[in-house]
Protein backbone atom coordinates (compact mmCIF):
# COMPACT_ATOMS: atom_id res chain seq x y z
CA UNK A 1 -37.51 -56.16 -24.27
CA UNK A 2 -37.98 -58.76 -27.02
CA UNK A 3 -34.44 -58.19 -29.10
CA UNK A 4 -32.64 -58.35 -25.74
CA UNK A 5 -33.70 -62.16 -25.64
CA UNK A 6 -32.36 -62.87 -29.04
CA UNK A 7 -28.87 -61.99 -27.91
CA UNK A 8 -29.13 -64.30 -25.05
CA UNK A 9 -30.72 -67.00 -27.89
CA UNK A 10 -27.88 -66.41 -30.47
CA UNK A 11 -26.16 -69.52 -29.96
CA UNK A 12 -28.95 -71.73 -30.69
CA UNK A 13 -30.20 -69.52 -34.03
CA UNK A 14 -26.92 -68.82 -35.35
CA UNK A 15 -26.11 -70.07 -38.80
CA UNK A 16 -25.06 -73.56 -39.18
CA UNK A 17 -21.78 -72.95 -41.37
CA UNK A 18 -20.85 -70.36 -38.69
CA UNK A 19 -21.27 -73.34 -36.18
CA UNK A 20 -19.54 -75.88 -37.96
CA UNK A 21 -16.41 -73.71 -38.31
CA UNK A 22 -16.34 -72.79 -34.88
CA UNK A 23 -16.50 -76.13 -33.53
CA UNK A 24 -19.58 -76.18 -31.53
CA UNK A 25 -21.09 -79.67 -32.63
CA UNK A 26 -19.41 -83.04 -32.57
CA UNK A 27 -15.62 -84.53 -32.00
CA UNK A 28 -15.04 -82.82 -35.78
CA UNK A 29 -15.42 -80.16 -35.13
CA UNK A 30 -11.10 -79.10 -34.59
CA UNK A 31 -10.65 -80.27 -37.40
CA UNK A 32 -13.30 -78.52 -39.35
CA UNK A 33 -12.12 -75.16 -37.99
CA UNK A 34 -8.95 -76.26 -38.95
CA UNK A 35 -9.56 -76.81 -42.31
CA UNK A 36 -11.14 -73.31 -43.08
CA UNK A 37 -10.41 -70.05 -42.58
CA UNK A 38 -10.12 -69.00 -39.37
CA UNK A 39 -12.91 -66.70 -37.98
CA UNK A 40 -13.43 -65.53 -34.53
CA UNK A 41 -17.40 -65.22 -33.39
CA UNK A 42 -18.97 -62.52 -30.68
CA UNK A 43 -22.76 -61.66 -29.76
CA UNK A 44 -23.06 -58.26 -29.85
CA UNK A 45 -25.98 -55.36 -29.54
CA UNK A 46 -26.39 -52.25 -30.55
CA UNK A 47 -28.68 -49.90 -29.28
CA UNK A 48 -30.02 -48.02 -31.88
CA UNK A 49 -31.06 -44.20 -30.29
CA UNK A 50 -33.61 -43.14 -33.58
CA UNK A 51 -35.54 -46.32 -33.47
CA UNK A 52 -35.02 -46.52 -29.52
CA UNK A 53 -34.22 -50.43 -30.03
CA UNK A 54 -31.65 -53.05 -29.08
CA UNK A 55 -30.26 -54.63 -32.28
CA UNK A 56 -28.76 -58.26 -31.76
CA UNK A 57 -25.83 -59.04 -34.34
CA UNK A 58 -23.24 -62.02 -34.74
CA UNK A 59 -19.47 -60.44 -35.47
CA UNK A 60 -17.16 -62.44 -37.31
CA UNK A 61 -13.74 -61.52 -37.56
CA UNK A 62 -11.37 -62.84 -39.99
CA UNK A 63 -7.76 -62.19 -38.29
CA UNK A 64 -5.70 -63.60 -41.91
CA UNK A 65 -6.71 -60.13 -43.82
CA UNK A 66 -8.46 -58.04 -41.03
CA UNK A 67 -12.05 -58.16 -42.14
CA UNK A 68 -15.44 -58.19 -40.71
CA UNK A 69 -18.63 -59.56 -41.49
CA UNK A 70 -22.13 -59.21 -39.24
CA UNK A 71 -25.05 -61.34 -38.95
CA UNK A 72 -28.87 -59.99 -38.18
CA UNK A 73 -29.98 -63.01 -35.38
CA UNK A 74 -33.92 -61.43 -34.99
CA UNK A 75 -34.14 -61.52 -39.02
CA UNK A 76 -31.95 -64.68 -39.39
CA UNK A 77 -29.83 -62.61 -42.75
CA UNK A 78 -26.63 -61.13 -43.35
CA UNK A 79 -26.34 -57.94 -42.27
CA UNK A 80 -22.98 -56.73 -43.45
CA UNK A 81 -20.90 -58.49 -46.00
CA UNK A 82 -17.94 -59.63 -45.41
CA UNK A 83 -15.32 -56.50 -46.05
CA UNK A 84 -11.69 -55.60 -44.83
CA UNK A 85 -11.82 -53.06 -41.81
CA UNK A 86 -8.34 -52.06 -40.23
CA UNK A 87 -9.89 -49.58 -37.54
CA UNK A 88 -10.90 -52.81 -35.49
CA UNK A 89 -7.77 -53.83 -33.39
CA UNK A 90 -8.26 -57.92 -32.21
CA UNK A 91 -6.88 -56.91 -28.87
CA UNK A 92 -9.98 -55.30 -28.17
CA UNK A 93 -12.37 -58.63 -29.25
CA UNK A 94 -12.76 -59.52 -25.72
CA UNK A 95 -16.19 -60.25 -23.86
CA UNK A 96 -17.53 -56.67 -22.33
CA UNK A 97 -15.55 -54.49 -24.39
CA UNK A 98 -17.54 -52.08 -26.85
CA UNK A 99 -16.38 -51.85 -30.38
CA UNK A 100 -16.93 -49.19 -33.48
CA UNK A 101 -17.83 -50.66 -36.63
CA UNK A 102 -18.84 -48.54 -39.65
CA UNK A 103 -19.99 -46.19 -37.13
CA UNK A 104 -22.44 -48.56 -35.11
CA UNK A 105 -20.91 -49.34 -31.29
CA UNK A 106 -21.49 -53.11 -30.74
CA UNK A 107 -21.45 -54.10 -26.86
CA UNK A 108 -19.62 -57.85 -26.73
CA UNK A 109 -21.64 -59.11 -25.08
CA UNK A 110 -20.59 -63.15 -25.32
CA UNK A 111 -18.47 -65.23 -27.70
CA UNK A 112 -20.23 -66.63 -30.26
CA UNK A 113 -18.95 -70.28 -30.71
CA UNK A 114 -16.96 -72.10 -28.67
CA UNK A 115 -13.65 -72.54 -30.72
CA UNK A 116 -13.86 -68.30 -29.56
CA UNK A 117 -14.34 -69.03 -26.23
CA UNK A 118 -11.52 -71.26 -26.01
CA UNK A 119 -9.13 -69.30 -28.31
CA UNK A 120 -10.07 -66.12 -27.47
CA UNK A 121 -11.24 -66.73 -23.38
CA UNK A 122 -9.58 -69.91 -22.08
CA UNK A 123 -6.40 -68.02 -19.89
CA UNK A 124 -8.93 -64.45 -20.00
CA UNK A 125 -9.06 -63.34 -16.35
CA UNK A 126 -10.75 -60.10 -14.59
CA UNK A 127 -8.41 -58.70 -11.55
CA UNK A 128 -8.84 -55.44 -9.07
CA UNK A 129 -5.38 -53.54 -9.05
CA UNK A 130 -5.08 -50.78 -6.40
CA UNK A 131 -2.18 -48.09 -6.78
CA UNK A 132 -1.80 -46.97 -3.27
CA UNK A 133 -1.36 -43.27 -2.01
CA UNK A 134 2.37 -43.48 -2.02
CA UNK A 135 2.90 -44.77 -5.54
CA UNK A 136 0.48 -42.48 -7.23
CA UNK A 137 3.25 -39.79 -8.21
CA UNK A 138 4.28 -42.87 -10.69
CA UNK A 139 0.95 -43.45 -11.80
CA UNK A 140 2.35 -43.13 -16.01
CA UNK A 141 5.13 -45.63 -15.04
CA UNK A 142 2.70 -47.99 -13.86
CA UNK A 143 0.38 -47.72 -16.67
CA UNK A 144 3.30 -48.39 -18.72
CA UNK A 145 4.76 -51.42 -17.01
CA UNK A 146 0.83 -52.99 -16.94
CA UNK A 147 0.71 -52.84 -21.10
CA UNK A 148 4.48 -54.03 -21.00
CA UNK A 149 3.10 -57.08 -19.57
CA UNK A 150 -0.04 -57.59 -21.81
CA UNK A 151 -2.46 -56.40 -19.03
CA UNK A 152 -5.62 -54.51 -20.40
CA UNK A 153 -6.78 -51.55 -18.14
CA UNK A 154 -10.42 -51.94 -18.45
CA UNK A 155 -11.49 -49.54 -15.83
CA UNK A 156 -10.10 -47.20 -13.63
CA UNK A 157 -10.63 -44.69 -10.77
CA UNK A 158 -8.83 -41.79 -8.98
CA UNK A 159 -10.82 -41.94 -5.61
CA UNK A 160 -10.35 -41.36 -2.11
CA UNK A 161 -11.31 -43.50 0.96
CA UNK A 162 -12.24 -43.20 4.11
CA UNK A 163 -10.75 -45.12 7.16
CA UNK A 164 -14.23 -46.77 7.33
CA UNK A 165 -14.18 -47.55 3.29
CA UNK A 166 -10.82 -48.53 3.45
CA UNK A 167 -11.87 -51.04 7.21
CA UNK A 168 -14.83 -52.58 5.19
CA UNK A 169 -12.76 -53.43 1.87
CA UNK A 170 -9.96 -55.11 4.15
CA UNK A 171 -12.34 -56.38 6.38
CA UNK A 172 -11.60 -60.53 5.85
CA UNK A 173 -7.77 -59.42 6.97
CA UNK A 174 -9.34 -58.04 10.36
CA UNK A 175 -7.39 -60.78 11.97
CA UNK A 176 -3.78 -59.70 10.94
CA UNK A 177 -1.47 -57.73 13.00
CA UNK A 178 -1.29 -55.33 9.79
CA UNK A 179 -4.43 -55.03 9.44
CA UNK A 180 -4.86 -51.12 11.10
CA UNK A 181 -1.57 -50.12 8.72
CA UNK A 182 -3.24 -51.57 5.72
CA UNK A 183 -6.17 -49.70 6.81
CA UNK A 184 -4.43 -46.20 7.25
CA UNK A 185 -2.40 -46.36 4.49
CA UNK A 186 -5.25 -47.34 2.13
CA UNK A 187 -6.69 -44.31 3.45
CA UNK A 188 -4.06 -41.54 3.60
CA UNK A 189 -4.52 -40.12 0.18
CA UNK A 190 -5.71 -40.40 -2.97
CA UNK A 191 -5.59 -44.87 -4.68
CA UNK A 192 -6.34 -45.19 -8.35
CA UNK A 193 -8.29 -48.71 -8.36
CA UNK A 194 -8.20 -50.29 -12.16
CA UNK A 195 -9.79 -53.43 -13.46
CA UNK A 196 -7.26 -55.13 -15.10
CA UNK A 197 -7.83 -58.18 -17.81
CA UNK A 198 -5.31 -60.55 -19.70
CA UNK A 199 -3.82 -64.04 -19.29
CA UNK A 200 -3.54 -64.99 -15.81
CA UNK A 201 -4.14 -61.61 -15.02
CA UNK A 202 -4.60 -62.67 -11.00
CA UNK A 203 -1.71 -64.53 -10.88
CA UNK A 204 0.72 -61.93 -13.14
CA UNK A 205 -0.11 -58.52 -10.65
CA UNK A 206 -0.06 -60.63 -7.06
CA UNK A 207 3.43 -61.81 -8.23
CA UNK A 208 4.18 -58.49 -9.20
CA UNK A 209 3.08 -57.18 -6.01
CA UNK A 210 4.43 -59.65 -3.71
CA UNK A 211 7.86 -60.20 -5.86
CA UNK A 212 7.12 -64.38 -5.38
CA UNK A 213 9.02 -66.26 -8.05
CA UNK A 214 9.23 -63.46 -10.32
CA UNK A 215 11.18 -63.50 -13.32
CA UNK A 216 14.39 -60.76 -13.36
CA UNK A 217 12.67 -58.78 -15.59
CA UNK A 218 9.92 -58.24 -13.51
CA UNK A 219 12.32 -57.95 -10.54
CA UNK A 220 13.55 -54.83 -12.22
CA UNK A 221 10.61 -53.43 -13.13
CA UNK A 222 8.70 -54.08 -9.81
CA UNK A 223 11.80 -52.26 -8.04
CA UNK A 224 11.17 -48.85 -8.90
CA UNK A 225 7.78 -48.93 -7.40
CA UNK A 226 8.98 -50.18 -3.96
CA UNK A 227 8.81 -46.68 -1.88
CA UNK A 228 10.26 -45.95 1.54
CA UNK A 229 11.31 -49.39 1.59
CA UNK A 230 7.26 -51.02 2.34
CA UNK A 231 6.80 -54.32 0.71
CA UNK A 232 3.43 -53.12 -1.69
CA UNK A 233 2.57 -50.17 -3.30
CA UNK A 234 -0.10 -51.62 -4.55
CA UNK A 235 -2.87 -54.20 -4.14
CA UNK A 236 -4.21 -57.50 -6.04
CA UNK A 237 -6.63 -59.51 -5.78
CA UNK A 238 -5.26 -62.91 -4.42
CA UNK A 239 -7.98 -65.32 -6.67
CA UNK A 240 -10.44 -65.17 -9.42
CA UNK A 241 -13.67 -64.90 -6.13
CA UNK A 242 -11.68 -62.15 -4.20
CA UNK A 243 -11.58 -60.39 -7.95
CA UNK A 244 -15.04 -60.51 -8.51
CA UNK A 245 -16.13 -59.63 -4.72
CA UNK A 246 -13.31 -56.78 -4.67
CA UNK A 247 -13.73 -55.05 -8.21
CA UNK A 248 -17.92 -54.44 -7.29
CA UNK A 249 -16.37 -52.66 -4.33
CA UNK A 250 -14.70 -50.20 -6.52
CA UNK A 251 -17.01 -50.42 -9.81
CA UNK A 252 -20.82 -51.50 -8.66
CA UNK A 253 -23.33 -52.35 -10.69
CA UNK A 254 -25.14 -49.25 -12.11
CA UNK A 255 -27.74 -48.51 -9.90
CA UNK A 256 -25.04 -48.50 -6.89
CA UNK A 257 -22.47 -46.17 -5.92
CA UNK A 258 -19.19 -46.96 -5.34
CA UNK A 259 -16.50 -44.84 -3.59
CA UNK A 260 -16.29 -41.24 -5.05
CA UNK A 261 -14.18 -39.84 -7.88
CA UNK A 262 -11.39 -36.91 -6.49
CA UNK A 263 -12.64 -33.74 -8.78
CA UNK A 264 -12.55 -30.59 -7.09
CA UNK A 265 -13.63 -28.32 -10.28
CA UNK A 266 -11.74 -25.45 -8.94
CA UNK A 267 -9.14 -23.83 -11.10
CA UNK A 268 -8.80 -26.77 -13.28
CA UNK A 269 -9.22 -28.04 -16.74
CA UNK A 270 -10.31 -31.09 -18.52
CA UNK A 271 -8.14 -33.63 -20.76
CA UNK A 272 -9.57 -36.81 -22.41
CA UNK A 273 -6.83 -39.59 -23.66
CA UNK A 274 -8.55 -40.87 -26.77
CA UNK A 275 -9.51 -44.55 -27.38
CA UNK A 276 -7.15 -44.92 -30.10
CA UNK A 277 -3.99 -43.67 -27.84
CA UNK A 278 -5.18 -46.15 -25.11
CA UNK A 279 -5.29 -48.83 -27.48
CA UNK A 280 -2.09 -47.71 -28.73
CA UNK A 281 -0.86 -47.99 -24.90
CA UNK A 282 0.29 -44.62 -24.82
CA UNK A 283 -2.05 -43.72 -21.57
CA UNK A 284 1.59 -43.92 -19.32
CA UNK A 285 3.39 -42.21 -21.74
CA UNK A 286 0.86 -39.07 -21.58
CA UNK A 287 0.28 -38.93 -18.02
CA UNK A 288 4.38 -38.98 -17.58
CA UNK A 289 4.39 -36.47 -19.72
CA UNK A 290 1.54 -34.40 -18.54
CA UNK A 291 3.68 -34.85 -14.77
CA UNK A 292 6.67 -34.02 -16.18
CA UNK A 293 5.11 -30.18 -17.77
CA UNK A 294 4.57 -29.52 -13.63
CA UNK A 295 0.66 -30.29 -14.09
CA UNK A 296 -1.51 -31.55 -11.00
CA UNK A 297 -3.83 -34.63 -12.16
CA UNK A 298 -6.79 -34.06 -9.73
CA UNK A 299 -8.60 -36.75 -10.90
CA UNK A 300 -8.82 -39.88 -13.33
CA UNK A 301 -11.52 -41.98 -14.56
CA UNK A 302 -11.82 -44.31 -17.84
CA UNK A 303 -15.35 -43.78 -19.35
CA UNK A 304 -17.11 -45.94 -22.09
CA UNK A 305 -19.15 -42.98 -24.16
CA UNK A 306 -22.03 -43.55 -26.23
CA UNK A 307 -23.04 -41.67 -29.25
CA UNK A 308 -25.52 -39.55 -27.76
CA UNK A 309 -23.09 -38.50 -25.22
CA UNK A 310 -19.95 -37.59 -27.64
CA UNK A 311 -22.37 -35.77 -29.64
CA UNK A 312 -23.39 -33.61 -26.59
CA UNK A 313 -19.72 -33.59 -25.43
CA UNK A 314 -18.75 -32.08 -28.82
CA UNK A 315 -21.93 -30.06 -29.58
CA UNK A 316 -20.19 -26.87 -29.53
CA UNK A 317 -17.85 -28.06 -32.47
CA UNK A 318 -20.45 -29.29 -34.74
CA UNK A 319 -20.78 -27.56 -37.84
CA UNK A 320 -17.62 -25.29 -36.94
CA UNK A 321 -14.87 -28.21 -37.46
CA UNK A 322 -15.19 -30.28 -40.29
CA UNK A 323 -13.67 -32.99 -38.85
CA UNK A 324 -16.66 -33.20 -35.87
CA UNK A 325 -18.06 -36.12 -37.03
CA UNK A 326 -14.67 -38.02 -37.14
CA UNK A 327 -14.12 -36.62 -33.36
CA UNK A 328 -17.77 -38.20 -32.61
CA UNK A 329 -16.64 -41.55 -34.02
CA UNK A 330 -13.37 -41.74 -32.39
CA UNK A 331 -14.59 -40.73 -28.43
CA UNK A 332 -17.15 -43.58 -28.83
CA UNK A 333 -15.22 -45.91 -30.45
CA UNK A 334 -13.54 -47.39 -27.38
CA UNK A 335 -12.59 -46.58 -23.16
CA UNK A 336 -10.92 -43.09 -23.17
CA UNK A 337 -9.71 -41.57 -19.95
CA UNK A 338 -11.04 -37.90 -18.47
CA UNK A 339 -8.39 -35.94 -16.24
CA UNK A 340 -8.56 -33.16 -14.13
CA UNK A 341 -6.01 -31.03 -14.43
CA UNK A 342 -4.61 -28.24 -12.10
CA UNK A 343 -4.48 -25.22 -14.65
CA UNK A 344 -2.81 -22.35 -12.53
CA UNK A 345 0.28 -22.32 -14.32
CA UNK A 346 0.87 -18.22 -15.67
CA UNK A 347 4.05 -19.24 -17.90
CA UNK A 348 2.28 -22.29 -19.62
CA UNK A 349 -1.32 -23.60 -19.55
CA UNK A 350 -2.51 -27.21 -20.06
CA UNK A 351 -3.46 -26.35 -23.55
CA UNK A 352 -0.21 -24.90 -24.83
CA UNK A 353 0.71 -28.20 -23.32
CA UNK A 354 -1.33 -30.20 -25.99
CA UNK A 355 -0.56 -28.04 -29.20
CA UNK A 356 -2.69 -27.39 -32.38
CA UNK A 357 -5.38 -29.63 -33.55
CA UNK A 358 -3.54 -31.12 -36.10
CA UNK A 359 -0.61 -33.35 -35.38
CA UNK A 360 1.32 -32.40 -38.46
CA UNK A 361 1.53 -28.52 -37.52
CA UNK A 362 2.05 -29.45 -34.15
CA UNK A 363 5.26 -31.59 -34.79
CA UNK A 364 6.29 -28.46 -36.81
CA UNK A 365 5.75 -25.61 -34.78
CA UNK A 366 5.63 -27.19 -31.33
CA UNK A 367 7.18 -30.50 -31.24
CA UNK A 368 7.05 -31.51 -27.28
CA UNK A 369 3.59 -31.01 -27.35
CA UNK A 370 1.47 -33.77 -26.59
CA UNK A 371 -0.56 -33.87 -30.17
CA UNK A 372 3.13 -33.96 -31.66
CA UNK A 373 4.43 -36.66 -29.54
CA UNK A 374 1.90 -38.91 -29.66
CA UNK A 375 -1.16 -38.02 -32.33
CA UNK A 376 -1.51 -39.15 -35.56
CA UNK A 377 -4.59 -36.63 -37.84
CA UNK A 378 -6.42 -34.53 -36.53
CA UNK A 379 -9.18 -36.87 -35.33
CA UNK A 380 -6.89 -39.27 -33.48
CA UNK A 381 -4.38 -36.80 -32.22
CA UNK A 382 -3.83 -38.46 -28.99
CA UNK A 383 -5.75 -36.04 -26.75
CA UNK A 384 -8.33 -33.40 -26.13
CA UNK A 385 -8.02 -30.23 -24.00
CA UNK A 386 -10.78 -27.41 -23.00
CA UNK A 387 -10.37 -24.78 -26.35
CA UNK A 388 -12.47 -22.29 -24.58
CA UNK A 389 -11.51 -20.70 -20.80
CA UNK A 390 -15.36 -20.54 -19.88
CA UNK A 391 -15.76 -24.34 -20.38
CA UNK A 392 -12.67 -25.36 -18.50
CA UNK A 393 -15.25 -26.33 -15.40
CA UNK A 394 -18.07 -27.34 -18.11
CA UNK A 395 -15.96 -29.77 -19.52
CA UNK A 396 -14.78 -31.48 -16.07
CA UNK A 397 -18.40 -31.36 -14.80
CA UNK A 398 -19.50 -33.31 -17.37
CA UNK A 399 -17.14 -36.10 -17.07
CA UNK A 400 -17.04 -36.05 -12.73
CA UNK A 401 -20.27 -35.14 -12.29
CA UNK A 402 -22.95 -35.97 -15.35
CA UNK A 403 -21.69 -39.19 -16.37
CA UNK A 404 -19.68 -40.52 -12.98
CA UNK A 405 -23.33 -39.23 -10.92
């Protein structure tokens, strides 16, 4: 496709004031950023579903005052003026995120200018975290303690492996004496398997793992994990080539199949964590929550949505809720997080669990729910639950089955 070229050709057309600033020509060029405001560059696309085309933009952001500003690269103009926009969070400007802005979801696809690349990217690193069987009933702790150390969850699995799965994926440790433990224990129950991203990010979660040189804090923290007195609960990656090699084990490109998600679609129930309470790092804090109600999590799997797929998601609210375009916005507007969830409880189901819609009623009436303890309007209020008992399965097919197929 023609536009798709321009994205990859952005650098080279981009305005030359933009260039400047950023520092991609000459030994200046510090000092020119320096001198004016500073403005952090991304290539982006969006893929517009009317027109059935792939838009290239350039996204400034201006971190003094929050705003945004967008540049057409096929028609060489400005495409959106510059204007203040406080739904854009700068921890999520980083290179194969997707952002909402005014409603269009951009794909970052690259950094625009170098000064980015070096402010924004220099420490950046990808790593493969693995929770292992034994640690999974502290699955909300560990999603805590990750955001407590300025780790980004970028993807994530529930999934079970075979002893053959689990053989191949330790295979370069087929030497070691531990290597038919590792083996069996990678493979007695259910691992959640999570792409994690930050500074460092290899180094910070095999230090946490292997408790070398770590500061007390993590000490503490690293502690509670430790179970039956094994060494791991977990596994990292032990370089930046072991990432790369072991994360397309887990999450393969898209026309491969990676290891299966753990959805049984009996008797359960489906709960999304919204993109705004994962931004918010609240996805521990939920799923603690959810554990401590007595609720089963059956399965877990962060999703990027589109609009075309939020709108289907959501079809059955449109024109009944007002606010369905705002809940159309907000489940595209960032990674959320499908659960299954074990509803057999008589005394309390999952949805009493959540509360009413709206936040505000719910701290009122109901104020351990989950909308009171952690939404904020009715469009962001933290999570979404099946309304309807007939679409309990409909809802967890969709996720587990329709969009994981």
């Amino acid at each position: 496709m023609e536009l798709m070229g321009d994205a990859a050709m952005a650098r080279r057309e981009a305005p030359q004031s933009a260039r400047a600033q950023s520092g991609s020509f000459g030994k200046s060029s510090h000092s020119l950023a320096a001198a004016r405001e500073e403005r952090y560059a991304f290539l982006t696309e969006w893929y517009d579903p009317t027109a059935a085309l792939m838009w290239s933009f350039q996204l400034f952001y201006y971190p003094k005052d929050g705003s945004v500003e967008m540049f057409d690269v096929k028609k060489h103009q400005k495409f959106l003026k510059r204007v203040k926009y406080n739904d854009l969070d700068p921890k999520d400007l980083y290179i194969g995120n997707r952002v909402n802005v005014l409603s269009r979801q951009l794909n970052l696809i690259d950094y625009g200018d170098e000064y980015t690349a070096n402010k924004l990217g220099g420490k950046k690193e990808r790593t493969l975290a693995v929770i292992k069987p034994d640690a999974i009933i502290k699955i909300g702790d560990l999603f805590e303690l990750i955001h407590a150390f300025d780790l980004i969850v970028t993807k994530a699995k529930m999934t079970t492996l075979t002893r053959t799965q689990a053989a191949v994926f330790y295979s370069e440790q087929q030497s070691k004496p531990t290597f038919d433990n590792s083996v069996h224990l990678l493979s007695s129950g259910p691992v959640v398997a999570m792409e994690l991203m930050g500074d460092d990010a290899v180094s910070v979660w095999k230090k946490f793992l292997e408790y070398v040189e770590t500061t007390d804090a993590l000490r503490e923290a690293r502690a509670q994990f430790v179970m039956d007195g094994t060494e791991s609960f977990g596994h990292g990656s032990v370089s930046l080539a072991a990432a790369a090699k072991e994360l397309q084990f887990f999450f393969p490109a898209k026309n491969d199949y990676g290891p299966p998600n753990t959805a049984t679609f009996t008797d359960s129930t489906c709960c999304i964590i919204k993109p705004h309470a994962i931004a918010e790092g609240l996805t521990g804090k939920i799923l603690n929550t959810i554990s401590e109600a007595g609720f089963e999590i059956l399965a877990l799997q962060m999703f990027n949505m589109d609009r075309a797929n939020a709108e289907e998601f959501f079809q059955v609210y449109k024109g009944v809720v007002p606010e369905y375009p705002g809940m159309v916005n907000e489940l595209c507007s960032g990674a959320c997080m499908a659960l299954e969830i074990l509803d057999t409880n008589q005394e309390q189901s999952f949805r009493d669990l959540c509360g009413p819609a709206d936040p505000e009623v719910s701290r009122l009436l109901r104020p351990n729910t989950l909308r009171a303890l952690f939404g904020k309007d009715k469009v962001k209020n933290a999570v979404h639950c099946t309304d309807l008992p007939e679409d309990r399965v409909l809802e967890v097919e969709y996720f587990f089955k329709i969009l994981d197929g």
